[in-house]
PDB file of N, CA and C in Angstrom:
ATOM      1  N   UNK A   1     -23.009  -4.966  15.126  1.00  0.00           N
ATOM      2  CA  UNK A   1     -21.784  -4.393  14.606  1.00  0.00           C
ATOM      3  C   UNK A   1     -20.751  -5.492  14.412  1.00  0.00           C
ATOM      4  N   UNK A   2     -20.121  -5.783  13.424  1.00  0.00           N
ATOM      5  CA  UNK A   2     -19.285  -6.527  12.978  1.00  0.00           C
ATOM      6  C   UNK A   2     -17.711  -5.712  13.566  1.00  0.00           C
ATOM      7  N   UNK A   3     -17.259  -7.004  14.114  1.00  0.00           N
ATOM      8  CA  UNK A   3     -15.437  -6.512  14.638  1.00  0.00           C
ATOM      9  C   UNK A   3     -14.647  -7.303  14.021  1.00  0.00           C
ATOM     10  N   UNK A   4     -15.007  -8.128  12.539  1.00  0.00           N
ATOM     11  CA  UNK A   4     -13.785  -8.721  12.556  1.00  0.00           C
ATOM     12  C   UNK A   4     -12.782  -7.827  11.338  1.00  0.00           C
ATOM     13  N   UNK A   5     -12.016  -8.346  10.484  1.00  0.00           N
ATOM     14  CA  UNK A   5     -11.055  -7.492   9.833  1.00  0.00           C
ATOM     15  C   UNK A   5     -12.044  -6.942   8.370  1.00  0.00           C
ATOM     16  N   UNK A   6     -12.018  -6.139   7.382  1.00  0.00           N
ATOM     17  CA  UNK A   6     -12.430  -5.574   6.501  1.00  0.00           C
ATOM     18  C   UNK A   6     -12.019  -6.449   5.456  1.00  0.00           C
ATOM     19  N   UNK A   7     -12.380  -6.631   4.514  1.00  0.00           N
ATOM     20  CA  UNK A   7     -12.172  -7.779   3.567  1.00  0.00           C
ATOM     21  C   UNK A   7     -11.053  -7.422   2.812  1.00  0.00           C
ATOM     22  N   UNK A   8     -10.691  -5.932   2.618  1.00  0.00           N
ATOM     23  CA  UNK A   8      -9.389  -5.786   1.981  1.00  0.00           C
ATOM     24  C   UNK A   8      -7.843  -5.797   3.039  1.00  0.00           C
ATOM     25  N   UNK A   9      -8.433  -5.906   4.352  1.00  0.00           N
ATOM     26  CA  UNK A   9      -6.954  -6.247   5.082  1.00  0.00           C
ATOM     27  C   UNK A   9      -6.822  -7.852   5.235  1.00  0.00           C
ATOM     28  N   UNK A  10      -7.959  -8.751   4.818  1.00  0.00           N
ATOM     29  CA  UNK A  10      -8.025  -9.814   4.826  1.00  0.00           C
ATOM     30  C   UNK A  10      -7.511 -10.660   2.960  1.00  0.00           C
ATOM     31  N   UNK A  11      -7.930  -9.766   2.154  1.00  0.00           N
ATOM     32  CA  UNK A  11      -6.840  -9.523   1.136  1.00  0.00           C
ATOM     33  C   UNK A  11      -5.220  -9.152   1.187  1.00  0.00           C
ATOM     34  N   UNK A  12      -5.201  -8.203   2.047  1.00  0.00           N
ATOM     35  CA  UNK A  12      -3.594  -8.482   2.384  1.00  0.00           C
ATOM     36  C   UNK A  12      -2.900  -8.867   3.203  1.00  0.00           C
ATOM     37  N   UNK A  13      -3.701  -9.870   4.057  1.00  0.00           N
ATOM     38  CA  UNK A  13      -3.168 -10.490   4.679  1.00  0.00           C
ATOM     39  C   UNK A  13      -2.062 -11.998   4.297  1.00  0.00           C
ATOM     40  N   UNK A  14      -2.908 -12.016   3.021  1.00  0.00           N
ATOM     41  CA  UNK A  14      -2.238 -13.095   2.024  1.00  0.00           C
ATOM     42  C   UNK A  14      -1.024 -13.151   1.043  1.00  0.00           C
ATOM     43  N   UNK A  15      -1.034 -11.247   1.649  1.00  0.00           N
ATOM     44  CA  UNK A  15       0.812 -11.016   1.484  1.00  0.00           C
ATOM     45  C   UNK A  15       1.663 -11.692   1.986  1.00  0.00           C
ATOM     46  N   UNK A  16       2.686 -12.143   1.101  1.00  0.00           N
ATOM     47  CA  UNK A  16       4.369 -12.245   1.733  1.00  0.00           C
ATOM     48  C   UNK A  16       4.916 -11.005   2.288  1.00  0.00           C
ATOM     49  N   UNK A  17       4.646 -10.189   3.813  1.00  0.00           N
ATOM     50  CA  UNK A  17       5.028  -9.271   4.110  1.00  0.00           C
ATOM     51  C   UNK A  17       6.271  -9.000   4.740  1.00  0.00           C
ATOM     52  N   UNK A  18       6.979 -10.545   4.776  1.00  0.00           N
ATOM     53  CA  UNK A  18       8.161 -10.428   5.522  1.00  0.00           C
ATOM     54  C   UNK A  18       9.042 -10.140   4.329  1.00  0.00           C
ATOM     55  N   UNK A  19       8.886 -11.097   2.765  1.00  0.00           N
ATOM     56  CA  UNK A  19       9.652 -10.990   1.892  1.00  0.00           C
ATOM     57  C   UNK A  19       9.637  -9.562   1.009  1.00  0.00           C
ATOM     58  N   UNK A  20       8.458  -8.644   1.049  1.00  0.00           N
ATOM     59  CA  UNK A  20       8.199  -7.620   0.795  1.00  0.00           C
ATOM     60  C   UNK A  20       9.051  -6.828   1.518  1.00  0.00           C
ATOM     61  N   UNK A  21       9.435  -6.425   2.681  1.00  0.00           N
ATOM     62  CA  UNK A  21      10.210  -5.949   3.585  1.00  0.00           C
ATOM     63  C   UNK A  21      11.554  -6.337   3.496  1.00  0.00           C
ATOM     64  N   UNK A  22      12.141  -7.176   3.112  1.00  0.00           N
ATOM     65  CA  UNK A  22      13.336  -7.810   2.294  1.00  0.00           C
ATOM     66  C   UNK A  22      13.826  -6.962   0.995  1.00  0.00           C
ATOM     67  N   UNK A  23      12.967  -6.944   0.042  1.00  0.00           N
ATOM     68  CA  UNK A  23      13.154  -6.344  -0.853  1.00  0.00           C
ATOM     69  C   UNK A  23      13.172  -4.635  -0.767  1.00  0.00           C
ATOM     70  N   UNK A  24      11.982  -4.490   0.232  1.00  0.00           N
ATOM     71  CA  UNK A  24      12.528  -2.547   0.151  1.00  0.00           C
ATOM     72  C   UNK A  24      13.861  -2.144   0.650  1.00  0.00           C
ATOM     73  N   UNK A  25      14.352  -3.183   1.903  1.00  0.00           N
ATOM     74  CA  UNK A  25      15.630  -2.950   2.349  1.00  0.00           C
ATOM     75  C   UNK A  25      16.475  -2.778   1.015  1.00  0.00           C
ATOM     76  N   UNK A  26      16.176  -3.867   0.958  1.00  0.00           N
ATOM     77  CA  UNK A  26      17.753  -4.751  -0.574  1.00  0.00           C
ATOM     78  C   UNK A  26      17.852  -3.027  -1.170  1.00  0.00           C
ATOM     79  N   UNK A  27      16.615  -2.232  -1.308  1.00  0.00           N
ATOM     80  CA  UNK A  27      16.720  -1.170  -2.455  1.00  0.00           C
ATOM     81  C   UNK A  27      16.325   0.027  -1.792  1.00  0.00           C
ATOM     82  N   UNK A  28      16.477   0.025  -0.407  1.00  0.00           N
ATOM     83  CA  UNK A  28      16.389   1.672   0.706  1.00  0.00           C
ATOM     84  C   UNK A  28      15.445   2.029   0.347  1.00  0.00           C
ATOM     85  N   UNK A  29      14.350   1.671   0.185  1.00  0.00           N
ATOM     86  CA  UNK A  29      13.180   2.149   0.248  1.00  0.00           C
ATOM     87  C   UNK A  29      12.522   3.057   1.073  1.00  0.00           C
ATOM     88  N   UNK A  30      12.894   2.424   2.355  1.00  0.00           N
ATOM     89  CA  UNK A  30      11.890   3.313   3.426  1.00  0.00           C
ATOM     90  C   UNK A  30      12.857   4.245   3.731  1.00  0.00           C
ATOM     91  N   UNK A  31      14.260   4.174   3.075  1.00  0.00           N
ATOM     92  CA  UNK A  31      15.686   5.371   3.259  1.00  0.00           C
ATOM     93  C   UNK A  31      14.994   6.833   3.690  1.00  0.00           C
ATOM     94  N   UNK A  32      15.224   7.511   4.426  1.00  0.00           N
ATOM     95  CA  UNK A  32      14.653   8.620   4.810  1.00  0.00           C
ATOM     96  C   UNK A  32      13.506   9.131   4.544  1.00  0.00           C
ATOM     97  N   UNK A  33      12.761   7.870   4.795  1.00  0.00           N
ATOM     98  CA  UNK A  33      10.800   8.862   4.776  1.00  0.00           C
ATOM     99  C   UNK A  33      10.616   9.027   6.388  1.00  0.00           C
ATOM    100  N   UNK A  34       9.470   9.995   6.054  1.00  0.00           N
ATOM    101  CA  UNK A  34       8.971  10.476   7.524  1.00  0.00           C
ATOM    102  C   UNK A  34       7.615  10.485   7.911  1.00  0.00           C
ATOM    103  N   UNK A  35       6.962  10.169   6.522  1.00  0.00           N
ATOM    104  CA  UNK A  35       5.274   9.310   6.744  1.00  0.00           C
ATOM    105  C   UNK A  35       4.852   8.047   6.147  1.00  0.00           C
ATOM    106  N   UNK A  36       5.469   7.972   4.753  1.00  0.00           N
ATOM    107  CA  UNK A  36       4.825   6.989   4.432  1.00  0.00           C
ATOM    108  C   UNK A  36       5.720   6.094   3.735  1.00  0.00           C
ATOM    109  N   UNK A  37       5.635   4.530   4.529  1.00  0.00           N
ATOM    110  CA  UNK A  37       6.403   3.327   4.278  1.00  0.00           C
ATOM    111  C   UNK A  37       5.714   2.810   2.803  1.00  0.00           C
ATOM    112  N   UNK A  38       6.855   2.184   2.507  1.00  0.00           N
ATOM    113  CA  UNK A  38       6.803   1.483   1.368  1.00  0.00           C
ATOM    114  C   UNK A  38       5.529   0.568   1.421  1.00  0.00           C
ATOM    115  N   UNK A  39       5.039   0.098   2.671  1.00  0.00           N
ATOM    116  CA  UNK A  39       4.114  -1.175   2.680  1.00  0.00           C
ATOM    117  C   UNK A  39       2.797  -0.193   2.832  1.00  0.00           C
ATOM    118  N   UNK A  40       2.834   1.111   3.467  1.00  0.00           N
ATOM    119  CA  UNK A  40       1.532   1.706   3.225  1.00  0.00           C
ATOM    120  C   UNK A  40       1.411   2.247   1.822  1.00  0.00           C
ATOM    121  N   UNK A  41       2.342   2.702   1.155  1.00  0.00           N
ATOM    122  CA  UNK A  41       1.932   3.051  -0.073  1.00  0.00           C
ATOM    123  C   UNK A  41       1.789   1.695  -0.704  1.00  0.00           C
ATOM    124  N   UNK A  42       2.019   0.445  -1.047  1.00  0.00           N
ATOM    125  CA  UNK A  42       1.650  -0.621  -1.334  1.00  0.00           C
ATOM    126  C   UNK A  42       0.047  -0.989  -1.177  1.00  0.00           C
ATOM    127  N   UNK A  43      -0.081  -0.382  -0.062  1.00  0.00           N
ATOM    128  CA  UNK A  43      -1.591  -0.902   0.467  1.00  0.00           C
ATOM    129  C   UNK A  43      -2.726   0.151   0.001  1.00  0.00           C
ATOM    130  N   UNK A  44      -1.962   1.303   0.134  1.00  0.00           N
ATOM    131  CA  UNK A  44      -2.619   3.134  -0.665  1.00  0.00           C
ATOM    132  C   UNK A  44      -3.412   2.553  -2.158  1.00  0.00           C
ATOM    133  N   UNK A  45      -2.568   2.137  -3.071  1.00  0.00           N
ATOM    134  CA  UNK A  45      -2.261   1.752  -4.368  1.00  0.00           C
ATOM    135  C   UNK A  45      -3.015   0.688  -4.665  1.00  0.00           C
ATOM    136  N   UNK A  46      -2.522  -0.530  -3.819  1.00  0.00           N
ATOM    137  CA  UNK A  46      -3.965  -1.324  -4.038  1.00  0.00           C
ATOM    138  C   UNK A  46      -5.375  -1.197  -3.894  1.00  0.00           C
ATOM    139  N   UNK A  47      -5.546  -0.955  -2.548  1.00  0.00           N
ATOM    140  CA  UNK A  47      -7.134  -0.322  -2.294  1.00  0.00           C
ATOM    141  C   UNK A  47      -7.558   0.920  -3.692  1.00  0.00           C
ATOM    142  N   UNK A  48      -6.598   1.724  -4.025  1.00  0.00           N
ATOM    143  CA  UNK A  48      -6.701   2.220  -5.524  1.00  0.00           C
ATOM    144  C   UNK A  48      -7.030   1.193  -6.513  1.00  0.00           C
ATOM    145  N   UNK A  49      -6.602   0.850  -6.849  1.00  0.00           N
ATOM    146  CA  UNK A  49      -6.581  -0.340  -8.086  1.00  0.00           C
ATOM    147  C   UNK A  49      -7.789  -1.083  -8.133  1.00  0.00           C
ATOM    148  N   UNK A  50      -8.118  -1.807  -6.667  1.00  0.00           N
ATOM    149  CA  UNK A  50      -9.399  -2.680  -6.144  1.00  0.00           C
ATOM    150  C   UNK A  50     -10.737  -1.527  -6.201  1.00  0.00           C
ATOM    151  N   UNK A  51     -10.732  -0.340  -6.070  1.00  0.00           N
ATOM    152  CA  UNK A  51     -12.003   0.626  -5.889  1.00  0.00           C
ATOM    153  C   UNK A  51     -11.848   1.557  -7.488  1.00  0.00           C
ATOM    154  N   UNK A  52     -10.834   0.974  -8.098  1.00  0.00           N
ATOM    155  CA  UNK A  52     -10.897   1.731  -9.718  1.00  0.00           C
ATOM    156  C   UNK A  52     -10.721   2.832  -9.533  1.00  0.00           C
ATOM    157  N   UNK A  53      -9.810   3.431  -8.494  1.00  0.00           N
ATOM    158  CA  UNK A  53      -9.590   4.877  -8.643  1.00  0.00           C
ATOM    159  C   UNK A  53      -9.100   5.473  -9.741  1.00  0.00           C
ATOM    160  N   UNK A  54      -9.535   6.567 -10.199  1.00  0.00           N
ATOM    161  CA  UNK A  54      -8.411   7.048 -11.428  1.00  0.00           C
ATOM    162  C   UNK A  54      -7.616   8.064 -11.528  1.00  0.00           C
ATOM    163  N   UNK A  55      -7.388   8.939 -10.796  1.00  0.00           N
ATOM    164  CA  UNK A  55      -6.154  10.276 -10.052  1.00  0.00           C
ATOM    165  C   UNK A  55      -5.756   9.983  -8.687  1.00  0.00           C
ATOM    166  N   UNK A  56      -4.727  10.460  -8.491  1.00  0.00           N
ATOM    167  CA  UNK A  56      -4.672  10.942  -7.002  1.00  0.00           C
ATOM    168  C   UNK A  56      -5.727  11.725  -6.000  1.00  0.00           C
ATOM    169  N   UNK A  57      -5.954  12.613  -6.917  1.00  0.00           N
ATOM    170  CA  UNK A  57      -7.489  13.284  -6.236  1.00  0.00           C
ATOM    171  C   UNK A  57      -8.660  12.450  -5.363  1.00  0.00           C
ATOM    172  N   UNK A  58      -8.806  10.950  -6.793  1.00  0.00           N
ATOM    173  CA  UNK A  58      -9.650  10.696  -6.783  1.00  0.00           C
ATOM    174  C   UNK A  58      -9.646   9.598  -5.302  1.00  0.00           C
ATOM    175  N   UNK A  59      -8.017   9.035  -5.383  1.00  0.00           N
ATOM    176  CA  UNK A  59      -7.758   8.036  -4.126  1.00  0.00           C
ATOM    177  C   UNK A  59      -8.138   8.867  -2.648  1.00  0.00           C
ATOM    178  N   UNK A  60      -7.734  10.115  -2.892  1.00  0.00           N
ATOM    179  CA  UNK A  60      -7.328  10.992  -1.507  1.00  0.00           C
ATOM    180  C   UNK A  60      -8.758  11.113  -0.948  1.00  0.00           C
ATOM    181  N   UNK A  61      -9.966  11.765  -2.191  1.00  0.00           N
ATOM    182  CA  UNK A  61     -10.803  11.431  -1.622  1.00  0.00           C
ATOM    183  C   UNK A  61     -12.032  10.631  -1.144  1.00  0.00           C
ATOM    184  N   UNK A  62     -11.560   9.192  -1.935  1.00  0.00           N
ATOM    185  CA  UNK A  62     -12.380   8.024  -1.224  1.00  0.00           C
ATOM    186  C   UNK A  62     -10.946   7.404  -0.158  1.00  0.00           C
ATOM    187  N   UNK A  63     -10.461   7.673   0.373  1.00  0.00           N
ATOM    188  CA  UNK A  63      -9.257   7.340   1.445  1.00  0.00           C
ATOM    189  C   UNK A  63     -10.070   8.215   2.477  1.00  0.00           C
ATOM    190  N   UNK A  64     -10.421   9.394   2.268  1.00  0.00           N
ATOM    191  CA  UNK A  64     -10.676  10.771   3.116  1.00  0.00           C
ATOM    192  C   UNK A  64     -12.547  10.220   3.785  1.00  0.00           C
ATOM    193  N   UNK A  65     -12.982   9.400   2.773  1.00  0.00           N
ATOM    194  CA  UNK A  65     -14.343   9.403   2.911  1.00  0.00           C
ATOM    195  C   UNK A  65     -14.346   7.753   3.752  1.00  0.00           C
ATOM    196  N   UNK A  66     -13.606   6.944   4.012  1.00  0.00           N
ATOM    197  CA  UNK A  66     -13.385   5.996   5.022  1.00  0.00           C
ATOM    198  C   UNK A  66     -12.289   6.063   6.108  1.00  0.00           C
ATOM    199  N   UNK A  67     -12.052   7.373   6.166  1.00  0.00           N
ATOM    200  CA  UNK A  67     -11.258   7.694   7.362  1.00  0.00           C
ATOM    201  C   UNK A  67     -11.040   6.683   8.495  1.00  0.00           C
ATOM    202  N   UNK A  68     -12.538   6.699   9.233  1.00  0.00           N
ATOM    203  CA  UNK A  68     -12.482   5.550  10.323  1.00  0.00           C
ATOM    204  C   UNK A  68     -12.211   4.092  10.136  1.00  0.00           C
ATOM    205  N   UNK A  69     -12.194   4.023   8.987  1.00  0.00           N
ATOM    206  CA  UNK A  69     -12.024   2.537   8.581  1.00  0.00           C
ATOM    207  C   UNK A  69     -10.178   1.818   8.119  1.00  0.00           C
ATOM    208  N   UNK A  70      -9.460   2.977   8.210  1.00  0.00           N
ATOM    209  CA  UNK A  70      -8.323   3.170   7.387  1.00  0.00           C
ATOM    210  C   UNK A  70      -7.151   2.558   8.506  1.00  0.00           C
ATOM    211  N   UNK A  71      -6.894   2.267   9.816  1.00  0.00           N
ATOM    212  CA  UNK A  71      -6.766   1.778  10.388  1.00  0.00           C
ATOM    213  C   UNK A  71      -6.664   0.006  10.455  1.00  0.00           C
ATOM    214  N   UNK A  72      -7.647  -0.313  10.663  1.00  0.00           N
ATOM    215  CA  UNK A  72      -8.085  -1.641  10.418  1.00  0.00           C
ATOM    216  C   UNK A  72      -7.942  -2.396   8.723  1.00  0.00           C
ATOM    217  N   UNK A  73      -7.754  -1.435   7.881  1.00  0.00           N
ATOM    218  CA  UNK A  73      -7.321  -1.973   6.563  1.00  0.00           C
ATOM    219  C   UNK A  73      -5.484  -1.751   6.607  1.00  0.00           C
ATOM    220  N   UNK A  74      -5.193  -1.149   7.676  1.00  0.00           N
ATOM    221  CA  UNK A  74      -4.188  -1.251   7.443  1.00  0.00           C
ATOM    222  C   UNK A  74      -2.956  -0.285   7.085  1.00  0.00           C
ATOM    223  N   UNK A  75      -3.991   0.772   7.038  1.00  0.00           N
ATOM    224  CA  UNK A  75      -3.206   2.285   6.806  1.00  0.00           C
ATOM    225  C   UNK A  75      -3.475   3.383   7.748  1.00  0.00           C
ATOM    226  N   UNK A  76      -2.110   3.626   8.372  1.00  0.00           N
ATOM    227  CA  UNK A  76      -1.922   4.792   9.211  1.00  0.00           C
ATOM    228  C   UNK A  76      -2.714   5.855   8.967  1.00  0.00           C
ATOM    229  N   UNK A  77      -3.009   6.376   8.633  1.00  0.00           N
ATOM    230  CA  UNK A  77      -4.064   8.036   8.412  1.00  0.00           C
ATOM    231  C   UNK A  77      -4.262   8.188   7.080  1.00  0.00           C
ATOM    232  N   UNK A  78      -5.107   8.991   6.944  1.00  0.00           N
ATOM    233  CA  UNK A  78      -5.250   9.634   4.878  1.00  0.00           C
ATOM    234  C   UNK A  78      -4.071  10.503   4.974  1.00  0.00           C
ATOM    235  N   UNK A  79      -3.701   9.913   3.659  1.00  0.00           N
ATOM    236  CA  UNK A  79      -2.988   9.916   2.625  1.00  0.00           C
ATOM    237  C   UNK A  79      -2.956  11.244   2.144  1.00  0.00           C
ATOM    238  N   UNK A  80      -2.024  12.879   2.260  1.00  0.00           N
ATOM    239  CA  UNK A  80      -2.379  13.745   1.402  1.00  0.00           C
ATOM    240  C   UNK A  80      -1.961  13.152  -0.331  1.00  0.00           C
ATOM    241  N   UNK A  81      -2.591  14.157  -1.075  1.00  0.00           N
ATOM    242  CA  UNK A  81      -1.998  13.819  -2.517  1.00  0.00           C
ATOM    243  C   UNK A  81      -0.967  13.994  -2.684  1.00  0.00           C
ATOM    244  N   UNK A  82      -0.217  15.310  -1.869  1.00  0.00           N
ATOM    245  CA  UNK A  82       0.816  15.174  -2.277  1.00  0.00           C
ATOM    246  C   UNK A  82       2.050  14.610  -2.137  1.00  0.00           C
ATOM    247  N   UNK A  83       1.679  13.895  -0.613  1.00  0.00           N
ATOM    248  CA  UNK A  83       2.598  13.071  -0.025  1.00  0.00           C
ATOM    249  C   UNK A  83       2.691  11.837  -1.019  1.00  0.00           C
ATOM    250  N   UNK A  84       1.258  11.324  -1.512  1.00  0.00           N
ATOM    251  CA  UNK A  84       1.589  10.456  -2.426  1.00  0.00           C
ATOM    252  C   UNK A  84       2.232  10.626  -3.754  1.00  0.00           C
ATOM    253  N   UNK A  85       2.096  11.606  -3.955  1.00  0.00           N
ATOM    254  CA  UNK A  85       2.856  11.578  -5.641  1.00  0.00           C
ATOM    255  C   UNK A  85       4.265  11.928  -5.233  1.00  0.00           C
ATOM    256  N   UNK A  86       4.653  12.120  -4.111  1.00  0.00           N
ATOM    257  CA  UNK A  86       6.020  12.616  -3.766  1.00  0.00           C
ATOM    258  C   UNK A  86       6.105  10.986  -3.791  1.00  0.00           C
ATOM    259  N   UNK A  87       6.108   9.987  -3.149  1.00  0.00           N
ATOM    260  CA  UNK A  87       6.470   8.473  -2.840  1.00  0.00           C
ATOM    261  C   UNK A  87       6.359   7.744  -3.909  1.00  0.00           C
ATOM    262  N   UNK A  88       4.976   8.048  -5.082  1.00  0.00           N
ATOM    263  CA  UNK A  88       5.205   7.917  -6.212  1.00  0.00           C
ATOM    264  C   UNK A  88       6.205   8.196  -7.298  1.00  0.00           C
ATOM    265  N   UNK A  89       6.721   9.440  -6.890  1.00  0.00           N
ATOM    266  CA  UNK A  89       7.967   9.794  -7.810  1.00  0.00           C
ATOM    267  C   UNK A  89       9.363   9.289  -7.532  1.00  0.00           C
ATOM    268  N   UNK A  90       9.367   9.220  -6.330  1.00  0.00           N
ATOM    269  CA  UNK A  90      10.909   9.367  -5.395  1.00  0.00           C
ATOM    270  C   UNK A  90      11.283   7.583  -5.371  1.00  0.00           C
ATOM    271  N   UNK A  91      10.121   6.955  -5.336  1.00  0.00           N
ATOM    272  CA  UNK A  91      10.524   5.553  -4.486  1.00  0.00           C
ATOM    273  C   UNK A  91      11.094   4.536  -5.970  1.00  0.00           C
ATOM    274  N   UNK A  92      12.080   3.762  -5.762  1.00  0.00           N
ATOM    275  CA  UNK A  92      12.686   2.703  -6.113  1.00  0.00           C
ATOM    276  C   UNK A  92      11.777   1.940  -7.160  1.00  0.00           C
ATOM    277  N   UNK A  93      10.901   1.817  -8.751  1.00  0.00           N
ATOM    278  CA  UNK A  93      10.687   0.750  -9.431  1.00  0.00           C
ATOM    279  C   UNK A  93      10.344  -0.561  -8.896  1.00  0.00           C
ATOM    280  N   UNK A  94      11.625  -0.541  -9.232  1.00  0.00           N
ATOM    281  CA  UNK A  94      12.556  -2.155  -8.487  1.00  0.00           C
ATOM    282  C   UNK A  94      11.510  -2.479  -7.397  1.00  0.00           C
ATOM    283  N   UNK A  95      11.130  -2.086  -6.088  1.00  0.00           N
ATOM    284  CA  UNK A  95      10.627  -2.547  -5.524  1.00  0.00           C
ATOM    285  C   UNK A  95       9.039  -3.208  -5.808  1.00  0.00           C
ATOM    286  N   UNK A  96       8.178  -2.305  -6.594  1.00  0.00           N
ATOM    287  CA  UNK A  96       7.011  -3.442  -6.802  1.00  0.00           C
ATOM    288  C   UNK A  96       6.950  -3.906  -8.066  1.00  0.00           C
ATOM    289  N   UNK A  97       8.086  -4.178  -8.870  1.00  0.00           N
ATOM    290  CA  UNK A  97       8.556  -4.916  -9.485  1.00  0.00           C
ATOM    291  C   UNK A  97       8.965  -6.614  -9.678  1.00  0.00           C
ATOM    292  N   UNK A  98       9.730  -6.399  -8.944  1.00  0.00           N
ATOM    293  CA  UNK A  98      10.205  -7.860  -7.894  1.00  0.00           C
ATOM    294  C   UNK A  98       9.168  -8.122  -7.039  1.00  0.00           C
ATOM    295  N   UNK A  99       8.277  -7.480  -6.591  1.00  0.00           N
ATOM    296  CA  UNK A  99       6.986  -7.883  -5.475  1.00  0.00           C
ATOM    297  C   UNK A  99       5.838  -8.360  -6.419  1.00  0.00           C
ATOM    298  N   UNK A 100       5.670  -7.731  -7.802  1.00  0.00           N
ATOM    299  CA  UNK A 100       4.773  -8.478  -8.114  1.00  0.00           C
ATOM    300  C   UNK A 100       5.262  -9.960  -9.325  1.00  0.00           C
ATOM    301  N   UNK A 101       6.521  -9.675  -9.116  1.00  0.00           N
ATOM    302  CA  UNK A 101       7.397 -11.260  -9.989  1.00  0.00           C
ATOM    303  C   UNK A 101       7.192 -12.303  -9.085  1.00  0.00           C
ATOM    304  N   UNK A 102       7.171 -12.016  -8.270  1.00  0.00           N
ATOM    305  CA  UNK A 102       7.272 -12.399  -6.776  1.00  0.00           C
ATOM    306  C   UNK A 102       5.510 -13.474  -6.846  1.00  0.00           C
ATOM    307  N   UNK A 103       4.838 -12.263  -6.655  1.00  0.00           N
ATOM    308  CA  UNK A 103       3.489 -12.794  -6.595  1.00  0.00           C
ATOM    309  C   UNK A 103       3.233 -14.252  -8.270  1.00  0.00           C
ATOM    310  N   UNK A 104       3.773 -13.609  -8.773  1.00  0.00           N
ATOM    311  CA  UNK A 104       3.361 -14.272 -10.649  1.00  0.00           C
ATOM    312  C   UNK A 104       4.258 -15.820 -10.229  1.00  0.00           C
ATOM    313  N   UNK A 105       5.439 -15.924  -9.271  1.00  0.00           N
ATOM    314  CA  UNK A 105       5.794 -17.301  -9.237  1.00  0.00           C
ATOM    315  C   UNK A 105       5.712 -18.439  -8.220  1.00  0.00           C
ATOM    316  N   UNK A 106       5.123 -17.498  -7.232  1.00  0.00           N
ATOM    317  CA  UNK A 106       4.701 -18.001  -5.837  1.00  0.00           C
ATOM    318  C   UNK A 106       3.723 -18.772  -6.202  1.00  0.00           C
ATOM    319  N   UNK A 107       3.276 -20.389  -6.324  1.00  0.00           N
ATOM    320  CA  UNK A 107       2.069 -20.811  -6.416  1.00  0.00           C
ATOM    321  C   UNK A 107       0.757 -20.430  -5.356  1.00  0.00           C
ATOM    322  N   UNK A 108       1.509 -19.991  -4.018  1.00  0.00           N
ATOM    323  CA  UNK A 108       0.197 -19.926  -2.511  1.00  0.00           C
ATOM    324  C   UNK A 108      -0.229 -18.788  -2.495  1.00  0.00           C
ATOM    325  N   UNK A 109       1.028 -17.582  -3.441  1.00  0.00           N
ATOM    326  CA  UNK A 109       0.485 -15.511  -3.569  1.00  0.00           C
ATOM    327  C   UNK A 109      -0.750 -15.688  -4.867  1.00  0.00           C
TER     328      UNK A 109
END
C-alpha cells in the first residue's frame, strides 16, 4: 500500500497558496460561506478540468466515487452539486482571474 500524497495534491502543491489566500481576502471571498472555501472550490474545479469532467453532475459523481481519497487530495468531503453551483454563481471572477495571471507570469507556477 502506497502512503505517500496522490499525484494531484502533489500537483497542487506547486501552488502559490499563500498568495492565493491574499487575493480571496483582497475580494471577500470566503465572506460568509459555511462549507466551501475558495481554495476547495479551486481544487473541486481543477481535479474537474484534469479528469475532463463535463457537468456538475458529472464532477459530483466521480468526487462521490473517490470519496476515501478526497482528503489526501485535499478536499474536505464531496462536494453536493448544489453547493457547487451556488459557489459557482455567488463567488467573486476576480478571484481566479488574478490567480491564473498570476500563474501565466510567475516563471516557478
Amino acid at each position: 500500500m502506497y502512503l505517500g500524497k496522490t499525484l494531484f495534491a502533489q500537483v497542487m502543491d506547486f501552488l502559490p497558496w499563500k498568495t492565493f489566500h491574499r487575493i480571496v481576502n483582497r475580494y471577500g471571498g470566503d465572506h460568509r460561506t459555511r462549507s466551501l472555501s475558495c481554495a476547495e472550490q479551486f481544487r473541486v474545479m481543477a481535479f474537474a478540468q484534469l479528469t475532463y469532467r463535463e457537468s456538475l453532475r458529472d464532477i459530483e459523481v466521480c468526487l462521490t466515487a473517490q470519496a476515501g481519497k478526497l482528503y489526501h487530495m485535499g478536499i474536505g468531503a464531496v462536494v453536493a452539486r448544489s453547493t457547487l453551483a451556488d459557489a459557482n454563481e455567488s463567488r467573486d471572477w476576480r478571484i481566479y482571474f488574478e490567480r491564473n495571471n498570476l500563474s501565466l507570469m510567475s516563471p516557478t507556477v
